[in-house]
C-alpha atoms as a PDB file:
ATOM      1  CA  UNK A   1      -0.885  10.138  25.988  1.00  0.00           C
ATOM      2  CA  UNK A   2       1.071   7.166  24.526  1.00  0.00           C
ATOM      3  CA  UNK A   3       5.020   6.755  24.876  1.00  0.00           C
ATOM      4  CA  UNK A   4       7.051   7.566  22.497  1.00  0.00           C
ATOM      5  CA  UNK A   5       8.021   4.837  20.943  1.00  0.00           C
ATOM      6  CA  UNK A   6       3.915   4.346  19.991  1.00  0.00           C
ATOM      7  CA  UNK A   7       3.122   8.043  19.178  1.00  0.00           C
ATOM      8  CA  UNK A   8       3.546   7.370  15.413  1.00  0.00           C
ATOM      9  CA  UNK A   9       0.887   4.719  15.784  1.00  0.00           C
ATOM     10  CA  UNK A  10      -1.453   7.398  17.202  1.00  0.00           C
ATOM     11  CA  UNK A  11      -4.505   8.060  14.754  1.00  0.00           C
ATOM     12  CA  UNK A  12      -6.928  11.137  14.646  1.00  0.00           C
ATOM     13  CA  UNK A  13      -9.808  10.158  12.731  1.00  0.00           C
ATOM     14  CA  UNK A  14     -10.902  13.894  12.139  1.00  0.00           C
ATOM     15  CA  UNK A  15      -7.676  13.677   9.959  1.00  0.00           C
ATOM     16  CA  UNK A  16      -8.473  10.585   7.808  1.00  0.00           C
ATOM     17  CA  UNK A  17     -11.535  11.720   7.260  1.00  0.00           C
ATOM     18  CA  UNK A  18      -9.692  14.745   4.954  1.00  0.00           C
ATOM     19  CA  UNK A  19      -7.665  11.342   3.754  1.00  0.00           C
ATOM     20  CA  UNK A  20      -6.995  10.512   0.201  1.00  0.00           C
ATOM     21  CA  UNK A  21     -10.213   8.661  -0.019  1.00  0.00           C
ATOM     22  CA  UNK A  22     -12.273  11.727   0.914  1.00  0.00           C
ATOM     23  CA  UNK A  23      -9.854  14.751  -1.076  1.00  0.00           C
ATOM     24  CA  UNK A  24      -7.604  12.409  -3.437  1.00  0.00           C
ATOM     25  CA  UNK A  25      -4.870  13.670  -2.198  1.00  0.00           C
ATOM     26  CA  UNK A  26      -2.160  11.726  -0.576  1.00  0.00           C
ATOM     27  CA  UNK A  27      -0.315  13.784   1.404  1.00  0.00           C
ATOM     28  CA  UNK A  28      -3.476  14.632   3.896  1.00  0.00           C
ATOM     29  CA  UNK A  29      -3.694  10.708   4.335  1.00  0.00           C
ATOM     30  CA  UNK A  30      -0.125  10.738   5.077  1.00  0.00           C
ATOM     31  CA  UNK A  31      -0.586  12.877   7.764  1.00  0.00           C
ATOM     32  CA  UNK A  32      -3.413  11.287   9.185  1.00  0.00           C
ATOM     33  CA  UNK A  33      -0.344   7.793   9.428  1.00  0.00           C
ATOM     34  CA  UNK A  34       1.866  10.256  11.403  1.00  0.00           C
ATOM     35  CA  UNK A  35       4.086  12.079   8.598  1.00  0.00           C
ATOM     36  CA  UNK A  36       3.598  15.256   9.907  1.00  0.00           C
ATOM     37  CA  UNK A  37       6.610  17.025   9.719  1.00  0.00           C
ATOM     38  CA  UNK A  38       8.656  14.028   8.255  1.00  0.00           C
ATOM     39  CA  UNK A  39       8.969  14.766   4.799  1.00  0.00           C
ATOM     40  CA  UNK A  40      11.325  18.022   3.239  1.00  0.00           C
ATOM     41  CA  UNK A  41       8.749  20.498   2.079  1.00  0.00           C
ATOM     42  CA  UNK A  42       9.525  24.370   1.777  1.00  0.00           C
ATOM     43  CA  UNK A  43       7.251  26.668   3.698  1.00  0.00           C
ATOM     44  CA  UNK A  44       5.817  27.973   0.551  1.00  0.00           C
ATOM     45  CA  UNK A  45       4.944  24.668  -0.408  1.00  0.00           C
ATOM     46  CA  UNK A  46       3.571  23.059   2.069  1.00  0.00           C
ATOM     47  CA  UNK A  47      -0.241  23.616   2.284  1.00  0.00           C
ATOM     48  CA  UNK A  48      -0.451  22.251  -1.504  1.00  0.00           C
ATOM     49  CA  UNK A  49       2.295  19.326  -0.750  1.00  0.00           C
ATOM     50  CA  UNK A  50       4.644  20.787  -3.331  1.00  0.00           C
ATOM     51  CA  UNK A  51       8.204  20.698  -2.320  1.00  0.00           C
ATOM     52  CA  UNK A  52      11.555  20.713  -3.862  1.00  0.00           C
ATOM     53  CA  UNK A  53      11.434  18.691  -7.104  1.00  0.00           C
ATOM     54  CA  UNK A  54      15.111  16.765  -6.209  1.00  0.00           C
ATOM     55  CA  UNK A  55      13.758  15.428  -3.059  1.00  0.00           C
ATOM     56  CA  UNK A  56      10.516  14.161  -1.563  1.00  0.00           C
ATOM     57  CA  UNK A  57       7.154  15.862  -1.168  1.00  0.00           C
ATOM     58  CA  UNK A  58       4.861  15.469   1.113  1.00  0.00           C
ATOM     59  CA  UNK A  59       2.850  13.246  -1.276  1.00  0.00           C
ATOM     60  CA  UNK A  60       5.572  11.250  -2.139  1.00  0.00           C
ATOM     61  CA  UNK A  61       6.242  10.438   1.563  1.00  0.00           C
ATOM     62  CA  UNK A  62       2.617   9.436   2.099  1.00  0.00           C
ATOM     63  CA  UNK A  63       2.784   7.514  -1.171  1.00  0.00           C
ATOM     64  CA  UNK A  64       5.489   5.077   0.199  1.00  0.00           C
ATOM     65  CA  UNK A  65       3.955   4.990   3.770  1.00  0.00           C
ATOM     66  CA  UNK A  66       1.249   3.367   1.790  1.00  0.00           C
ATOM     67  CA  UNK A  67       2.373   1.270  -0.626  1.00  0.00           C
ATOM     68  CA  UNK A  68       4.505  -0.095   2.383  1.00  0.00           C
ATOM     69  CA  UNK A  69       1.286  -1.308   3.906  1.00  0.00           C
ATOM     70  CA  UNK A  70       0.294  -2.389   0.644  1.00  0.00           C
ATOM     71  CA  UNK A  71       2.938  -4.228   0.653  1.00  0.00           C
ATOM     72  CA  UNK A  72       2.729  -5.750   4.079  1.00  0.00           C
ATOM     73  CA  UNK A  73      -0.609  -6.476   3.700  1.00  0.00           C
ATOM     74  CA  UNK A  74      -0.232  -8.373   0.365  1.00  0.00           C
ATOM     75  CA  UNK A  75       2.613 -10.515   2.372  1.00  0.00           C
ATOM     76  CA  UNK A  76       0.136 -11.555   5.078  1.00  0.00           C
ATOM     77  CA  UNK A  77      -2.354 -12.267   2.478  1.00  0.00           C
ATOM     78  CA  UNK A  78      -0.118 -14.261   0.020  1.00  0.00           C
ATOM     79  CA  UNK A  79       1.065 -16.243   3.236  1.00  0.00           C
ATOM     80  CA  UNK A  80      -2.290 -17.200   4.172  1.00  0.00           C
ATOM     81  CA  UNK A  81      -3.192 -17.913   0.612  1.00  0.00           C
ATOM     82  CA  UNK A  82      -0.424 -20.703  -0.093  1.00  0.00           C
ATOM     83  CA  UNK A  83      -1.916 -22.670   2.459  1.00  0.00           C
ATOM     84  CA  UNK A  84      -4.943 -22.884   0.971  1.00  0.00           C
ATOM     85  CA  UNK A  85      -4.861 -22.685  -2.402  1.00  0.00           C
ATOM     86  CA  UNK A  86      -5.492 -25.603  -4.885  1.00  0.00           C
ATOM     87  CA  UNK A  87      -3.944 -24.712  -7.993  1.00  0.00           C
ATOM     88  CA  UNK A  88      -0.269 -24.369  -9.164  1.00  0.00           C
ATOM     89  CA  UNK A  89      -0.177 -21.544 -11.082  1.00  0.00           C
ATOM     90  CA  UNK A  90      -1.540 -19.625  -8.447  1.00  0.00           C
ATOM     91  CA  UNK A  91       0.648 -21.280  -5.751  1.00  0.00           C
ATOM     92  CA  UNK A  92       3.610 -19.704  -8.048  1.00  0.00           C
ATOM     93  CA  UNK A  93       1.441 -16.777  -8.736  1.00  0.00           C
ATOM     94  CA  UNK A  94       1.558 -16.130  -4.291  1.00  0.00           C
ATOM     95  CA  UNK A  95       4.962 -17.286  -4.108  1.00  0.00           C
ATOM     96  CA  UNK A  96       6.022 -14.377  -6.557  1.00  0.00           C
ATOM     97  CA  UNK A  97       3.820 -12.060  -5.080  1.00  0.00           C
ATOM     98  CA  UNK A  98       5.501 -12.371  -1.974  1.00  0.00           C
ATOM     99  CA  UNK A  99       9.065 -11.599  -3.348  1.00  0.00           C
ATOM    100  CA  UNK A 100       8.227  -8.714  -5.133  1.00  0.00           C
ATOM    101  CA  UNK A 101       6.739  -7.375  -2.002  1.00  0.00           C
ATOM    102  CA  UNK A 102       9.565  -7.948  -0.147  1.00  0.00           C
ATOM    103  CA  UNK A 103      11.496  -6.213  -2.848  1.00  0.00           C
ATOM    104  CA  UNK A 104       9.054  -3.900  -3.195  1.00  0.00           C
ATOM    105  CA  UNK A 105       9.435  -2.878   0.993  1.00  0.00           C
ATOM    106  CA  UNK A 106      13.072  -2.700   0.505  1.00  0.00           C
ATOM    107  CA  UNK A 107      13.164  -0.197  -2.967  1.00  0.00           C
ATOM    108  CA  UNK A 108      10.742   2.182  -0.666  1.00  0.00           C
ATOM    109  CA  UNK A 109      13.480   1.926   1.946  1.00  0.00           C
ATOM    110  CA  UNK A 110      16.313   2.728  -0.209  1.00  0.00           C
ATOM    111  CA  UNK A 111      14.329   5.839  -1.502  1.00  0.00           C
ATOM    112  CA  UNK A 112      13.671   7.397   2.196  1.00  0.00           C
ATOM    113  CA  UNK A 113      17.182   6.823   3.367  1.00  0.00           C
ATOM    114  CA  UNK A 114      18.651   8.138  -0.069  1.00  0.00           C
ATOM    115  CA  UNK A 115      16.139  11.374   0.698  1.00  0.00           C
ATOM    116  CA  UNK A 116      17.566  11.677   4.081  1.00  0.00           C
ATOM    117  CA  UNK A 117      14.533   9.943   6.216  1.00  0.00           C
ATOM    118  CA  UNK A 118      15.004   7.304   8.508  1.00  0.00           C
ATOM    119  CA  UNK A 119      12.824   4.936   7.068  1.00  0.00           C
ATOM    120  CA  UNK A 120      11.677   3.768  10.459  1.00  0.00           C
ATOM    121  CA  UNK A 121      10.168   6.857  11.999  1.00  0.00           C
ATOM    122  CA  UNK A 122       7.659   6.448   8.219  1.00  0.00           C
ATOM    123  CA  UNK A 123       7.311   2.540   8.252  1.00  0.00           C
ATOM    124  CA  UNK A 124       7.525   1.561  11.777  1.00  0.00           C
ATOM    125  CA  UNK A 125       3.711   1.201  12.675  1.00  0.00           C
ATOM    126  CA  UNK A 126       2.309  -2.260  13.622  1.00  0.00           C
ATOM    127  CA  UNK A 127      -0.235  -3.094  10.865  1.00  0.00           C
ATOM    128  CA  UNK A 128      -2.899  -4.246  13.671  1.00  0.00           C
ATOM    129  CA  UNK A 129      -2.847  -0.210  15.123  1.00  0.00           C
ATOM    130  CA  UNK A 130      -3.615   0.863  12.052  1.00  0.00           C
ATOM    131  CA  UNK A 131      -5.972  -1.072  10.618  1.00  0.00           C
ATOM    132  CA  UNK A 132      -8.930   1.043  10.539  1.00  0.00           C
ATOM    133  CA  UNK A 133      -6.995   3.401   8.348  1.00  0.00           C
ATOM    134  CA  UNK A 134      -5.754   0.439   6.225  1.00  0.00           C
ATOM    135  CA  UNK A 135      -8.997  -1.031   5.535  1.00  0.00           C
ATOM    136  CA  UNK A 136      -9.689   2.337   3.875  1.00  0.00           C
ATOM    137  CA  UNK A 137      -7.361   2.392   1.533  1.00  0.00           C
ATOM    138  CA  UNK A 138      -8.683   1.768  -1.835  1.00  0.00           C
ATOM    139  CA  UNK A 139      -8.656  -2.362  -2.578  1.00  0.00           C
ATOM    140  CA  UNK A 140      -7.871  -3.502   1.271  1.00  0.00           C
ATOM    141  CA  UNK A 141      -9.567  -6.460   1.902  1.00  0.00           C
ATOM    142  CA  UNK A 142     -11.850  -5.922   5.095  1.00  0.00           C
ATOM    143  CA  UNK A 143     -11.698  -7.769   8.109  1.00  0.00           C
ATOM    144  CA  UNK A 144     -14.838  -9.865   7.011  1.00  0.00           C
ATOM    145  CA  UNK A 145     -13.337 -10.648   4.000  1.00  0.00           C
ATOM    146  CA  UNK A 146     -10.036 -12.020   5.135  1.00  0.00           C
ATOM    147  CA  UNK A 147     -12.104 -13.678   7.489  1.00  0.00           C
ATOM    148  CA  UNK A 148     -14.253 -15.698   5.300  1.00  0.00           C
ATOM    149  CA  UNK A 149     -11.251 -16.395   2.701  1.00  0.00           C
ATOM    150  CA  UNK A 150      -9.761 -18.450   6.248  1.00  0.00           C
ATOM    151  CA  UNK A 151     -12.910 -20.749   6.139  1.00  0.00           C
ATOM    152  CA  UNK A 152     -12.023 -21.715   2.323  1.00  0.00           C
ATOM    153  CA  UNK A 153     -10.096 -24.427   0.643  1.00  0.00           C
ATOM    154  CA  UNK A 154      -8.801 -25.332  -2.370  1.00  0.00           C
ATOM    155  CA  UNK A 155     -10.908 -24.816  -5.666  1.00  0.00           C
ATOM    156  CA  UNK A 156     -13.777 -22.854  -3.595  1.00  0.00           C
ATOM    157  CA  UNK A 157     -11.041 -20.669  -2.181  1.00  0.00           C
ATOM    158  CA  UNK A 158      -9.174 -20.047  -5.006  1.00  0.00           C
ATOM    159  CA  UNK A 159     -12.285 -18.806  -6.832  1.00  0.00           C
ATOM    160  CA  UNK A 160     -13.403 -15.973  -3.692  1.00  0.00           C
ATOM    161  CA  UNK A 161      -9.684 -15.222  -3.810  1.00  0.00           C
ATOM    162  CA  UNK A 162      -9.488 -14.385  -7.200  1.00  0.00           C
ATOM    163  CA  UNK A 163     -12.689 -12.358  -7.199  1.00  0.00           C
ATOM    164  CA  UNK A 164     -11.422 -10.292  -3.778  1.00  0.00           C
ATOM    165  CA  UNK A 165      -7.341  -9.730  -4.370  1.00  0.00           C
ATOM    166  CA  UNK A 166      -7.356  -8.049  -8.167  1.00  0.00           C
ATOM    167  CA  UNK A 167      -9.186  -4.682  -6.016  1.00  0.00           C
ATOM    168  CA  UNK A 168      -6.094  -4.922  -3.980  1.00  0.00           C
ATOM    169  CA  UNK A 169      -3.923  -4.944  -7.080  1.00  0.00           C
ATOM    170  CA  UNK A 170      -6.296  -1.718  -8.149  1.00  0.00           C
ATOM    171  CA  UNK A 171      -5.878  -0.168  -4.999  1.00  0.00           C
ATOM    172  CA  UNK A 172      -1.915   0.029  -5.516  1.00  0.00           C
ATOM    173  CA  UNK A 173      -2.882   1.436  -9.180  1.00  0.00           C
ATOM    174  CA  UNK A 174      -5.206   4.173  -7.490  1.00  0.00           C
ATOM    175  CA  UNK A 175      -2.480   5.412  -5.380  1.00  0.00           C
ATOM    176  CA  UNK A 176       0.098   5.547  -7.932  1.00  0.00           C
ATOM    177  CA  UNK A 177      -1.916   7.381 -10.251  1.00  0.00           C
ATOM    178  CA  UNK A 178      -2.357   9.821  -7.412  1.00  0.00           C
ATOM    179  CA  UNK A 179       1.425  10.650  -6.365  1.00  0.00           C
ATOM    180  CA  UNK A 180       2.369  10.718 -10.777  1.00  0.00           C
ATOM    181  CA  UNK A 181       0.000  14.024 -10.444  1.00  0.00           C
ATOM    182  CA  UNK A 182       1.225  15.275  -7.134  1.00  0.00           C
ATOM    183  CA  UNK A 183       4.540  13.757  -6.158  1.00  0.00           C
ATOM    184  CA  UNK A 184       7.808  15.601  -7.272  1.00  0.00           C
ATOM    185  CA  UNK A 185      10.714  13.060  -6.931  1.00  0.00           C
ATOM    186  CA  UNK A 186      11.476  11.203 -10.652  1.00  0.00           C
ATOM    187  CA  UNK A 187      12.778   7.753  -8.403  1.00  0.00           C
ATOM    188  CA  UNK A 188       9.289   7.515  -7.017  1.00  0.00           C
ATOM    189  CA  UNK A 189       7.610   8.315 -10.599  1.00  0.00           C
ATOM    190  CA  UNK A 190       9.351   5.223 -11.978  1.00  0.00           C
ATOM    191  CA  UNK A 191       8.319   2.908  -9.020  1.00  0.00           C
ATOM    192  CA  UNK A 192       4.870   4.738  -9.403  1.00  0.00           C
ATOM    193  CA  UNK A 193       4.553   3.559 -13.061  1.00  0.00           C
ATOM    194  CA  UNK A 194       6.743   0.486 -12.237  1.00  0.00           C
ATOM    195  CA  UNK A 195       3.648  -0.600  -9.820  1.00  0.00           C
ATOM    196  CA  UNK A 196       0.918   0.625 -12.004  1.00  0.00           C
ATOM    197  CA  UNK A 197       2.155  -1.840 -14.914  1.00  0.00           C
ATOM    198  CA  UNK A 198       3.123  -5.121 -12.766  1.00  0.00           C
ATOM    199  CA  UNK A 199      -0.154  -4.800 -10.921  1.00  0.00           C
ATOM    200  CA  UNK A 200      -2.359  -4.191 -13.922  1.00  0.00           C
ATOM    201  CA  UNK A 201      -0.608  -7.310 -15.205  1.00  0.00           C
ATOM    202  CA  UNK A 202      -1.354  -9.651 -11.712  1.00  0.00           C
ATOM    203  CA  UNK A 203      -5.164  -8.167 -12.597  1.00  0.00           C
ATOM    204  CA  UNK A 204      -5.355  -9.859 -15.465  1.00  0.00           C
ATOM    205  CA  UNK A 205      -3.459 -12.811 -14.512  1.00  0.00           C
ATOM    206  CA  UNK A 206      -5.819 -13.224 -12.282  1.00  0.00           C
ATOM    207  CA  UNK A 207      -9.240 -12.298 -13.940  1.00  0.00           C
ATOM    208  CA  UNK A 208      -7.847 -14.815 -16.697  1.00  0.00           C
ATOM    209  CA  UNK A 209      -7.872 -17.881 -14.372  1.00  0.00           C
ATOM    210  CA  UNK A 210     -11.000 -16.842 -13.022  1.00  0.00           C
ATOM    211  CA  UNK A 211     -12.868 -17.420 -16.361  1.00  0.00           C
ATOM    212  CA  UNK A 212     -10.911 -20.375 -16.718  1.00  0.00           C
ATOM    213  CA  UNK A 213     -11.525 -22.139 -13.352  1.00  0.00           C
ATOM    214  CA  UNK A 214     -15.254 -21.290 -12.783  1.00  0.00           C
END
């Protein structure tokens, strides 16, 4: 048994595989991150993650556990991308990035702690303890992957980059489509569609240079 201050880091494998990926559901991959219990559902609610429409769901919780690590992720991605990246425009295209991921983390915090959650006990969890389960969400670069963008420079990396980071963008659009159909609070609709339409946007960005540049 782990302490307690690494419990929420814990991860049963039995539960991820009933994960989003394998039921499209959210709130069962929630759970498998260690929401059990953390979000306001009513007991009538809570096998089908329904819950009271002014708060959160279960599905909305899991939904910004998520895109948190989407968001983290995309950081340490961005990061290692500036320092290797040959043009400008995507230079400024990582530097952005960055910021509205950082925004991005902070809008998701504001939400729990308006809903009454401390947003710790949900986004608290070292990326590294966690990243079998964040490989598996839908667009996470693998391990491989991030490796082999490390051994690239400037125009070569810029083209594997651009032909590996738009499924990361489409991962964020997966799960946003997923919490519009079972989430219940309207703030986390609007930063649902709010992520669907900036990321669809950095797709084509980016598929757009790609043409260009090859």
């Amino acid at each position: 048994m782990m302490e307690d201050g690494h419990q929420n880091a814990v991860v049963d494998n039995s539960l991820f595989r009933r994960s989003f990926l394998k039921t499209g559901t959210l709130t069962s991959s929630g759970l498998a991150l260690g929401l059990s219990g953390t979000a306001p559902v009513s007991a009538g609610d809570e096998e089908n993650g329904d819950g009271d429409s002014e708060g959160l769901n279960l599905a909305d919780v899991s939904y910004l556990q998520l895109l948190a690590y989407h968001h983290r992720s995309a950081i340490q991605i961005g990061e290692m991308a500036l320092n290797r990246a040959e043009h400008q425009e995507l230079r400024n295209f990582l530097e952005q990035s960055i910021n509205n991921q950082i925004e991005g983390l902070e809008k998701i915090k504001s939400i729990l702690s308006d809903a009454g959650i401390d947003p710790g006990c949900v986004l608290d969890i070292d990326l590294e303890d966690v990243r079998v389960l964040i490989t598996g969400i839908p667009g996470e670069p693998k391990p491989n992957e991030r490796a082999y963008l490390k051994t690239l420079e400037g125009e070569e990396f810029d083209l594997r980059f651009l032909e590996i980071f738009p499924y990361h963008h489409r991962g964020a659009v997966q799960l946003s489509k997923v919490v519009l159909r079972e989430g219940r609070s309207a703030e986390v609709e609007q930063l649902a569609q709010n992520t669907i339409e900036t990321q669809i946007e950095g797709i084509t960005q980016m598929y757009q240079w790609y043409i260009n540049w090859i």
